[in-house]
Protein backbone atom coordinates (compact mmCIF):
# COMPACT_ATOMS: atom_id res chain seq x y z
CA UNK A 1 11.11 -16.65 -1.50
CA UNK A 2 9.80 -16.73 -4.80
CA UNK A 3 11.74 -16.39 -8.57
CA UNK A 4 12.84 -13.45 -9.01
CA UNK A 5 14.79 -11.96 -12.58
CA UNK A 6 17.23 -9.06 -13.21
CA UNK A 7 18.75 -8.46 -16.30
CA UNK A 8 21.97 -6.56 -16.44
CA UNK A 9 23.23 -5.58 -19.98
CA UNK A 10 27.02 -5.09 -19.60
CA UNK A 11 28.82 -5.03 -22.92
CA UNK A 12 29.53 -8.10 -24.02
CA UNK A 13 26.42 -9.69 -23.18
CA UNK A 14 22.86 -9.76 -21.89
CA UNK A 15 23.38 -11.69 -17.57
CA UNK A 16 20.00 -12.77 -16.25
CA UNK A 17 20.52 -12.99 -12.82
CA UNK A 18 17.93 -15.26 -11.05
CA UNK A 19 17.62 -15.33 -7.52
CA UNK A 20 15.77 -17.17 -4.96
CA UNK A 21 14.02 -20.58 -5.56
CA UNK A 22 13.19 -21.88 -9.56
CA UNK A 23 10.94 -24.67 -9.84
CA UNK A 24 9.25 -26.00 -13.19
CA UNK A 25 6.70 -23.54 -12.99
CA UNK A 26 9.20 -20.88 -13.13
CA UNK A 27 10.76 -22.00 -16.40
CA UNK A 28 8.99 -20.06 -18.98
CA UNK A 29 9.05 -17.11 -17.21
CA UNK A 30 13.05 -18.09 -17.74
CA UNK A 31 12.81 -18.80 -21.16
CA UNK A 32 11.12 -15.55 -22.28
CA UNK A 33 13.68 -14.06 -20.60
CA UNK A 34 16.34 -15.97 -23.05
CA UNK A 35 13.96 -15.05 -26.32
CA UNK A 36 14.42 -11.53 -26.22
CA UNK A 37 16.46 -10.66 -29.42
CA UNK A 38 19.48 -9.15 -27.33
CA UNK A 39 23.65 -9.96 -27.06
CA UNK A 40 24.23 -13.57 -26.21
CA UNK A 41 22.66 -14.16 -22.30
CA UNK A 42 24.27 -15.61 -19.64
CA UNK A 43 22.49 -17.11 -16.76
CA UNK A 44 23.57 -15.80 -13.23
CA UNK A 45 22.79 -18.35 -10.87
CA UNK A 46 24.83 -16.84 -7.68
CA UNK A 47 21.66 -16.28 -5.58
CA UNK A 48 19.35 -19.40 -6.55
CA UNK A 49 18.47 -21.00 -3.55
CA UNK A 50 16.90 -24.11 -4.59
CA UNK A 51 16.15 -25.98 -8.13
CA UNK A 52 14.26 -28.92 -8.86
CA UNK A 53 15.14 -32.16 -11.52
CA UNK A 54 13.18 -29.84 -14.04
CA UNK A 55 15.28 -27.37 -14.03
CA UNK A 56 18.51 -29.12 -13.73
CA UNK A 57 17.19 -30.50 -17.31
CA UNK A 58 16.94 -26.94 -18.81
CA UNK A 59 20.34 -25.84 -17.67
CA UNK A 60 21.98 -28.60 -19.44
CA UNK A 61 20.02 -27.43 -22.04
CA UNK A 62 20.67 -23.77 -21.94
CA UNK A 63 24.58 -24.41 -21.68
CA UNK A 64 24.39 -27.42 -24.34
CA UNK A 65 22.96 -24.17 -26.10
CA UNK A 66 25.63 -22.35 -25.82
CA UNK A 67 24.60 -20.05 -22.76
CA UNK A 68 26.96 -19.82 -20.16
CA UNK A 69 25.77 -20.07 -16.52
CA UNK A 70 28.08 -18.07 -14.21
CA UNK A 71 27.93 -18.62 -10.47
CA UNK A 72 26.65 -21.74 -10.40
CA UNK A 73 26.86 -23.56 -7.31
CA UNK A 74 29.06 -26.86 -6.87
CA UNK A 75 25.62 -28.78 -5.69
CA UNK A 76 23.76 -27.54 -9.08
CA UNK A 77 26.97 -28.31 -11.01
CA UNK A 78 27.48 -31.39 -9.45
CA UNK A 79 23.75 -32.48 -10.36
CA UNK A 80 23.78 -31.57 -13.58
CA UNK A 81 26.97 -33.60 -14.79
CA UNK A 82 24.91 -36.66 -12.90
CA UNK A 83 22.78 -36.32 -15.31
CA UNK A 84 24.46 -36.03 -18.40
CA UNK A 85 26.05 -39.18 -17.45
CA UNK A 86 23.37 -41.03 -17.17
């Protein structure tokens, strides 16, 4: 399975929901998602199936920008504060 990308727009907030497998070439679909002038987005990560380095790298940077990533698995969590320590 491929990326796929919902957006929900409750009311406090704009949730993309991604689901399936993101890889680099995935990310700007991703990030033109997050550029649309709309409430504060959230990333919802419950379904993701697999990321790659690159994309551990831009989730540190979405949440170092202030977008919260709900759902997100312990493995993908757990990755991602490996590599802020570094």
């Amino acid at each position: 399975m491929t990326l796929r990308i919902e957006r929900a727009l409750p009311l406090e907030r704009t949730v993309i929901r991604l689901i399936g497998r993101i890889r680099s070439e995935s990310l700007a679909d991703v990030r033109r998602e997050l550029e649309r002038p709309e409430l504060k987005p959230a990333l919802d990560l419950r379904e993701v199936s697999l990321v790659d380095a690159d994309v551990v790298g831009f989730l540190i940077d979405c949440e170092n920008g202030g977008i919260e990533l709900v759902h997100c698995s312990p493995f993908i969590r757990e990755w991602m504060d490996r590599e802020r320590s570094k």
